[in-house]
N, C-alpha and C. Protein backbone atom coordinates (compact mmCIF):
# COMPACT_ATOMS: atom_id res chain seq x y z
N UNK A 1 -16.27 65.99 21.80
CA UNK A 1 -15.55 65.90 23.06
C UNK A 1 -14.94 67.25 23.39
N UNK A 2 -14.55 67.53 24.45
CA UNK A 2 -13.96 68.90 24.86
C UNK A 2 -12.72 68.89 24.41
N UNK A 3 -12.42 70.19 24.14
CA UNK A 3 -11.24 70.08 23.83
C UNK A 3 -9.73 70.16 24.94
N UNK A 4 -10.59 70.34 26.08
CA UNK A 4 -9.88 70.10 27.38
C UNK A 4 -8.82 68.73 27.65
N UNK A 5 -9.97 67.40 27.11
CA UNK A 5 -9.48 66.55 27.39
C UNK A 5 -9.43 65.67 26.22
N UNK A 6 -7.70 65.21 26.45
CA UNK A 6 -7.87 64.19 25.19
C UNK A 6 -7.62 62.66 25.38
N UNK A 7 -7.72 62.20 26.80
CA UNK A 7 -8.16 60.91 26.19
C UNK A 7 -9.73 60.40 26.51
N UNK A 8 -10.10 59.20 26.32
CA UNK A 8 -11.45 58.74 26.70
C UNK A 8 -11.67 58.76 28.01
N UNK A 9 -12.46 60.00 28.76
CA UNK A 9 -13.35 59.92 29.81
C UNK A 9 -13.88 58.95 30.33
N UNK A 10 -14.57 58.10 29.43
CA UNK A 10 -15.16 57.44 29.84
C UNK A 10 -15.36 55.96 30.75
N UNK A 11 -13.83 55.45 30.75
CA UNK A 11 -13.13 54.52 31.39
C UNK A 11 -11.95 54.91 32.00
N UNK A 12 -11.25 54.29 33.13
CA UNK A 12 -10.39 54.72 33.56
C UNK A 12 -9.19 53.50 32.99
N UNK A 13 -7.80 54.01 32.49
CA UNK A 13 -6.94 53.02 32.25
C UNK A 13 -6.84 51.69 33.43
N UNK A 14 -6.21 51.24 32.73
CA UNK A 14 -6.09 49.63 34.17
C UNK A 14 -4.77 49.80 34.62
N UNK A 15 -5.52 49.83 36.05
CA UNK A 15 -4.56 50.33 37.63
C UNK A 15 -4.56 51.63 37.84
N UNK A 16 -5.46 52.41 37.25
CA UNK A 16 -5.54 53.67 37.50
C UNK A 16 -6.76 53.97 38.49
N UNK A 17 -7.61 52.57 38.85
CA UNK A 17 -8.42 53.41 40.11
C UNK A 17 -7.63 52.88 41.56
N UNK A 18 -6.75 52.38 41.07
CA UNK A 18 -5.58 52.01 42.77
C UNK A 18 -5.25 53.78 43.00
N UNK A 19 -4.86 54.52 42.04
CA UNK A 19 -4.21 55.82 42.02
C UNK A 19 -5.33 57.20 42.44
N UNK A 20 -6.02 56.65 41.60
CA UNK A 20 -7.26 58.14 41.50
C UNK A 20 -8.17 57.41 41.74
N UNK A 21 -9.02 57.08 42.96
CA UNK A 21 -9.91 56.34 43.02
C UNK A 21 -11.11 57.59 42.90
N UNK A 22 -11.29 58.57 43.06
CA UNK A 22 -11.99 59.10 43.22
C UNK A 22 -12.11 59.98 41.98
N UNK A 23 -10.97 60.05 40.77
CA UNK A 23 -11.09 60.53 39.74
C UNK A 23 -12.72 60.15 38.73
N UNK A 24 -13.24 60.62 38.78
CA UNK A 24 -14.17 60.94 37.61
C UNK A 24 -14.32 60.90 36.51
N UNK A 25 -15.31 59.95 36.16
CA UNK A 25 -15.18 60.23 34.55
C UNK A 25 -16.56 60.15 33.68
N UNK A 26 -16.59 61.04 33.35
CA UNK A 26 -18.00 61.79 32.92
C UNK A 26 -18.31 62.39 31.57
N UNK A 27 -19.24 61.35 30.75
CA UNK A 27 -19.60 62.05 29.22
C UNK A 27 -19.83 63.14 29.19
N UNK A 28 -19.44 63.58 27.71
CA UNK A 28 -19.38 64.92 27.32
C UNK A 28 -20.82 65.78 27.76
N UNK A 29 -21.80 64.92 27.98
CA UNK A 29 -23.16 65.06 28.41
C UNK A 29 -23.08 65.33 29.45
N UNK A 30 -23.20 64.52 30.14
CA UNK A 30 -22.71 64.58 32.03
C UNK A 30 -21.98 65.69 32.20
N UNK A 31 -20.98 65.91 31.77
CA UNK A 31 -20.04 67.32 32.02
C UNK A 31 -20.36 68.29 31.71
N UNK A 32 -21.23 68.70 30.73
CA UNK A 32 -21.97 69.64 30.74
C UNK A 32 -23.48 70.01 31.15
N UNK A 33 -23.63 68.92 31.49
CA UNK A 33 -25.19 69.04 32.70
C UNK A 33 -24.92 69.79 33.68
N UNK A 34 -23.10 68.85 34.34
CA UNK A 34 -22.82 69.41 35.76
C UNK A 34 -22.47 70.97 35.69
N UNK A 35 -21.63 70.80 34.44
CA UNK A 35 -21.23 72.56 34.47
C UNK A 35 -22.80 73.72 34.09
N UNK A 36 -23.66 73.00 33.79
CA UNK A 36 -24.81 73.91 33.58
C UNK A 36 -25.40 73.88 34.97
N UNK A 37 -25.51 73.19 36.05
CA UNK A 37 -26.05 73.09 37.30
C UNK A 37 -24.76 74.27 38.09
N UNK A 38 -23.80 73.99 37.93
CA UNK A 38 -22.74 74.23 38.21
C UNK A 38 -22.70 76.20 38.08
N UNK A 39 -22.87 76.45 37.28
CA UNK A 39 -23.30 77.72 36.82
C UNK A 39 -24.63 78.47 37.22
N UNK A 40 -25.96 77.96 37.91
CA UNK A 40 -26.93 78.16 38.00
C UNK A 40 -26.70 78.42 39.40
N UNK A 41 -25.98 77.66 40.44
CA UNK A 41 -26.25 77.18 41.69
C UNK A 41 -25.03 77.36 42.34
N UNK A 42 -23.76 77.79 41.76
CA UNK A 42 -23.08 78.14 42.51
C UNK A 42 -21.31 78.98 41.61
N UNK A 43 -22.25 79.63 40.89
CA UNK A 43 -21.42 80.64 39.67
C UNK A 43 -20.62 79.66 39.02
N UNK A 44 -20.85 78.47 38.88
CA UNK A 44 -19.69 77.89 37.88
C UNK A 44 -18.52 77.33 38.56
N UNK A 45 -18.73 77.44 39.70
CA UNK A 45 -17.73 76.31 40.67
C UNK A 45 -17.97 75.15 40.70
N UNK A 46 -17.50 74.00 39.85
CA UNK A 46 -17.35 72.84 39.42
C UNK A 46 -17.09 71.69 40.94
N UNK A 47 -16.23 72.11 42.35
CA UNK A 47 -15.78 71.53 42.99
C UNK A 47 -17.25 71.78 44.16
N UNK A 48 -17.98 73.12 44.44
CA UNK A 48 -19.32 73.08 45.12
C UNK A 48 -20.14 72.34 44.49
N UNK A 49 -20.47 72.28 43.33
CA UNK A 49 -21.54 71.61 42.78
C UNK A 49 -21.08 70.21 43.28
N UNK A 50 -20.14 69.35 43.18
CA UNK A 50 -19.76 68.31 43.35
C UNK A 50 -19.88 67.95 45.11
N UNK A 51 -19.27 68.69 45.49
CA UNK A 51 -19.51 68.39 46.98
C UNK A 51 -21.11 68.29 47.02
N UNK A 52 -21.69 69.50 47.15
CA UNK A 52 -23.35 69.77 47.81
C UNK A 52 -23.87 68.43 47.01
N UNK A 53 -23.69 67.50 45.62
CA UNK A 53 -24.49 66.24 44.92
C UNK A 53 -23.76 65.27 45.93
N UNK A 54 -22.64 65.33 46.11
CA UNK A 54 -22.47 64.20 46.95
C UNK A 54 -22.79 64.27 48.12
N UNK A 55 -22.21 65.15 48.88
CA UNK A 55 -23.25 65.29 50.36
C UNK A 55 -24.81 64.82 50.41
N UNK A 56 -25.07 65.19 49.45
CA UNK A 56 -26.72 64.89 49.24
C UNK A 56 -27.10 63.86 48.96
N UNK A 57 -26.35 63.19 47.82
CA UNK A 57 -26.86 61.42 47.28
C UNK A 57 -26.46 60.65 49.18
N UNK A 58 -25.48 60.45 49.39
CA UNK A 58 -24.64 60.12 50.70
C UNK A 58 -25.54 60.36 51.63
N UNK A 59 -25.78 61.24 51.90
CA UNK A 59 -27.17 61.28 53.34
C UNK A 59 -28.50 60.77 52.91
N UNK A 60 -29.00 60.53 51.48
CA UNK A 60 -30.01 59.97 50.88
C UNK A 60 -29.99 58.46 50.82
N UNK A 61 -28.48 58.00 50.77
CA UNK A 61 -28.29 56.34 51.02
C UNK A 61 -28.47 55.99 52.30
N UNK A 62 -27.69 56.59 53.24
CA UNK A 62 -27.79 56.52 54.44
C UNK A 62 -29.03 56.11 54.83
N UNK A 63 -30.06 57.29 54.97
CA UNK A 63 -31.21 57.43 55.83
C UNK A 63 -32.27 56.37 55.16
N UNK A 64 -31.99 55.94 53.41
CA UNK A 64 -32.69 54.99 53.25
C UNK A 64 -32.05 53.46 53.65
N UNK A 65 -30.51 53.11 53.52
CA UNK A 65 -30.91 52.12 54.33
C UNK A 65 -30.95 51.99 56.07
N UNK A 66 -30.53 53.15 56.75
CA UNK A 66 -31.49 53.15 57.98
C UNK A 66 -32.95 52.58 57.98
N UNK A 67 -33.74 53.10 57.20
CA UNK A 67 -35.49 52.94 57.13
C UNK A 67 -35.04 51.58 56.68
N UNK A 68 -34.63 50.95 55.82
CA UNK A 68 -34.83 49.81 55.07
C UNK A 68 -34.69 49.12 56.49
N UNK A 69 -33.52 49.18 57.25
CA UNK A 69 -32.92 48.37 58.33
C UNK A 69 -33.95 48.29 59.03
N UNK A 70 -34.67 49.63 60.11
CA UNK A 70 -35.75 49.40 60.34
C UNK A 70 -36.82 48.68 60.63
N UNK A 71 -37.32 49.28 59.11
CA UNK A 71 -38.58 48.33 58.64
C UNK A 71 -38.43 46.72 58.46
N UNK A 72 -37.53 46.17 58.07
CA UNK A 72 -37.17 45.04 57.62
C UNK A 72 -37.01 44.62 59.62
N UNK A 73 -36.54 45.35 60.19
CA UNK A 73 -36.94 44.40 61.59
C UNK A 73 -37.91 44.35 62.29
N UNK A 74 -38.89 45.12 61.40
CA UNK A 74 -40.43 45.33 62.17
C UNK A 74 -41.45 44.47 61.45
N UNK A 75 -40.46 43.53 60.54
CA UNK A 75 -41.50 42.94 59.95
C UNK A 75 -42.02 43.77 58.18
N UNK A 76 -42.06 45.11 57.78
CA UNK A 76 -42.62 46.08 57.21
C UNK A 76 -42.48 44.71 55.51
N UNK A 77 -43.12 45.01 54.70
CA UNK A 77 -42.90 44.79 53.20
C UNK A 77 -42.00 45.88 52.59
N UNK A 78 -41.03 44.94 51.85
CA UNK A 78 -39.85 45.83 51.97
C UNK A 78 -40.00 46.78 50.41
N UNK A 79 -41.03 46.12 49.74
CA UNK A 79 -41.02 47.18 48.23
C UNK A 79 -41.85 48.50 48.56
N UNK A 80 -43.16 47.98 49.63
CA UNK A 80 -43.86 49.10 50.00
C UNK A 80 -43.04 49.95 50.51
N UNK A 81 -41.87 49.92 51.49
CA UNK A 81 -41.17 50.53 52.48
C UNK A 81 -40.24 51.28 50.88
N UNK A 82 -39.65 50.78 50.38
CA UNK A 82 -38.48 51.33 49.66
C UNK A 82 -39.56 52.36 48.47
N UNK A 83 -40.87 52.01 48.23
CA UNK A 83 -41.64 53.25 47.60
C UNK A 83 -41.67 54.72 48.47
N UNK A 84 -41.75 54.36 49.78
CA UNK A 84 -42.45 55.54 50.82
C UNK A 84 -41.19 56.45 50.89
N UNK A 85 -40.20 55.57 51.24
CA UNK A 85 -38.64 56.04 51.39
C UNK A 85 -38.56 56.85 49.96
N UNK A 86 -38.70 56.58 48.81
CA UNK A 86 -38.57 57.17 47.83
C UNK A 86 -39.11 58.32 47.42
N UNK A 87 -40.08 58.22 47.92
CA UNK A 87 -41.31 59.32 47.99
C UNK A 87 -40.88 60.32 49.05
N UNK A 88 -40.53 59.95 50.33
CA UNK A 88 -39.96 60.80 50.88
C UNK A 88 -38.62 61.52 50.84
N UNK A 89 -37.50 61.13 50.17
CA UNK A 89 -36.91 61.73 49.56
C UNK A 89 -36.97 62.28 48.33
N UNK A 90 -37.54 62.06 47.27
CA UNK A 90 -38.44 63.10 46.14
C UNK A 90 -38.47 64.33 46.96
N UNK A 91 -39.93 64.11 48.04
CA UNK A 91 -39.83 65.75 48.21
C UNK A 91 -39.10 66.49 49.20
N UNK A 92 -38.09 66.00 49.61
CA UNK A 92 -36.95 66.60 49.94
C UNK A 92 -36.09 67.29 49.26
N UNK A 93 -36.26 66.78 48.27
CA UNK A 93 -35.08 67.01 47.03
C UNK A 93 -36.28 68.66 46.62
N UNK A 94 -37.39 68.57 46.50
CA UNK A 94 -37.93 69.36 45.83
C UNK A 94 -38.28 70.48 46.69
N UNK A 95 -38.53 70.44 48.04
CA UNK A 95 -38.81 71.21 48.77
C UNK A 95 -37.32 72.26 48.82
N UNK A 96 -36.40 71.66 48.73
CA UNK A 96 -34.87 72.34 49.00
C UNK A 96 -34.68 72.70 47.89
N UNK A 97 -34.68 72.59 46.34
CA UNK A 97 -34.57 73.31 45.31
C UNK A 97 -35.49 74.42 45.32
N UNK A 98 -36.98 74.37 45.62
CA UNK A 98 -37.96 75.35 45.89
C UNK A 98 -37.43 76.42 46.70
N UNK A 99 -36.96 75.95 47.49
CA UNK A 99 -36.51 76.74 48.87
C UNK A 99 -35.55 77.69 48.43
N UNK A 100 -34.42 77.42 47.51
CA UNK A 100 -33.19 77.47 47.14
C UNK A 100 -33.58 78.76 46.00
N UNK A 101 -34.40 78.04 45.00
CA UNK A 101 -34.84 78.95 43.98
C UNK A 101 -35.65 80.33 44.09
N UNK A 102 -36.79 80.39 45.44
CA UNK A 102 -37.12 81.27 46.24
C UNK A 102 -36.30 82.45 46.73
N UNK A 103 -34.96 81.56 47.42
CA UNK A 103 -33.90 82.26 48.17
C UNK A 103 -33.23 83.20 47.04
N UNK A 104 -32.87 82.36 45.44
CA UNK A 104 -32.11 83.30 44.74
C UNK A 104 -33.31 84.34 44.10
N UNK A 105 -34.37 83.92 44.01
CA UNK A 105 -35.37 85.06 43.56
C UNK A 105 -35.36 86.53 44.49
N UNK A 106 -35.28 86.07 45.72
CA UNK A 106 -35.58 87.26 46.43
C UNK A 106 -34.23 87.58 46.89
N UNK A 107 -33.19 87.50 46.66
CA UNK A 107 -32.18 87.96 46.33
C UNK A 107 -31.51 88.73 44.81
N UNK A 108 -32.12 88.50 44.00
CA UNK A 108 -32.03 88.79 42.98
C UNK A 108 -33.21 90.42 42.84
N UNK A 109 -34.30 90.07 43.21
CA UNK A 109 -35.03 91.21 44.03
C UNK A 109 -34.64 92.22 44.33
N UNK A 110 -33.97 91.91 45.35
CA UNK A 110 -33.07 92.68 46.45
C UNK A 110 -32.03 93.65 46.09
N UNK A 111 -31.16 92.97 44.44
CA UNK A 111 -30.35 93.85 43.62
C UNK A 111 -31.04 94.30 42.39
N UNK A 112 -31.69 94.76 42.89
CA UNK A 112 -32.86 94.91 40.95
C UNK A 112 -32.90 96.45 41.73
């Protein structure tokens, strides 16, 4: 465990999400995934990394159940529909890391 924190992460005490609903709590794993993304993508700023994943999951719920809503009133099959939707956000996700990883390459370029 870190030595940051000493009690269990992993649950929040009882009546403590009336207080910190938005407090976090994240294995020693998880916390260092984020801080390794965190470091790659935006020097180790813990509070960008967090925003730009949530902005991102959040517009990814959205627009799928938009489509779900949709399709489901057009009649559509809703497992086929929730594959395509999936598929289409996959390469969203991948086209914008590509994009992203490109951007720091030729920036990195640029100071070489």
């Amino acid at each position: 465990m870190h030595s940051r924190f000493i009690e269990d992460r992993r649950c929040k005490a009882d009546g403590e999400h009336l207080d910190n609903p938005v407090k976090t709590r994240l294995t020693d794993e998880e916390f260092d995934r984020l801080e390794r993304h965190a470091e790659k993508r935006h020097g180790g700023v813990l509070s960008h990394t967090l925003r730009e994943y949530l902005l991102m999951s959040m517009d990814m719920v959205e627009r799928r159940e938009q489509a779900l809503i949709e399709a489901l009133d057009s009649g559509q099959n809703r497992d086929e529909l929730q594959r395509e939707i999936t598929q289409a956000l996959m390469a969203q996700i991948v086209d914008q890391r590509m994009t992203e990883r490109l951007a720091a390459r030729v920036a990195q370029q640029q100071t070489a």
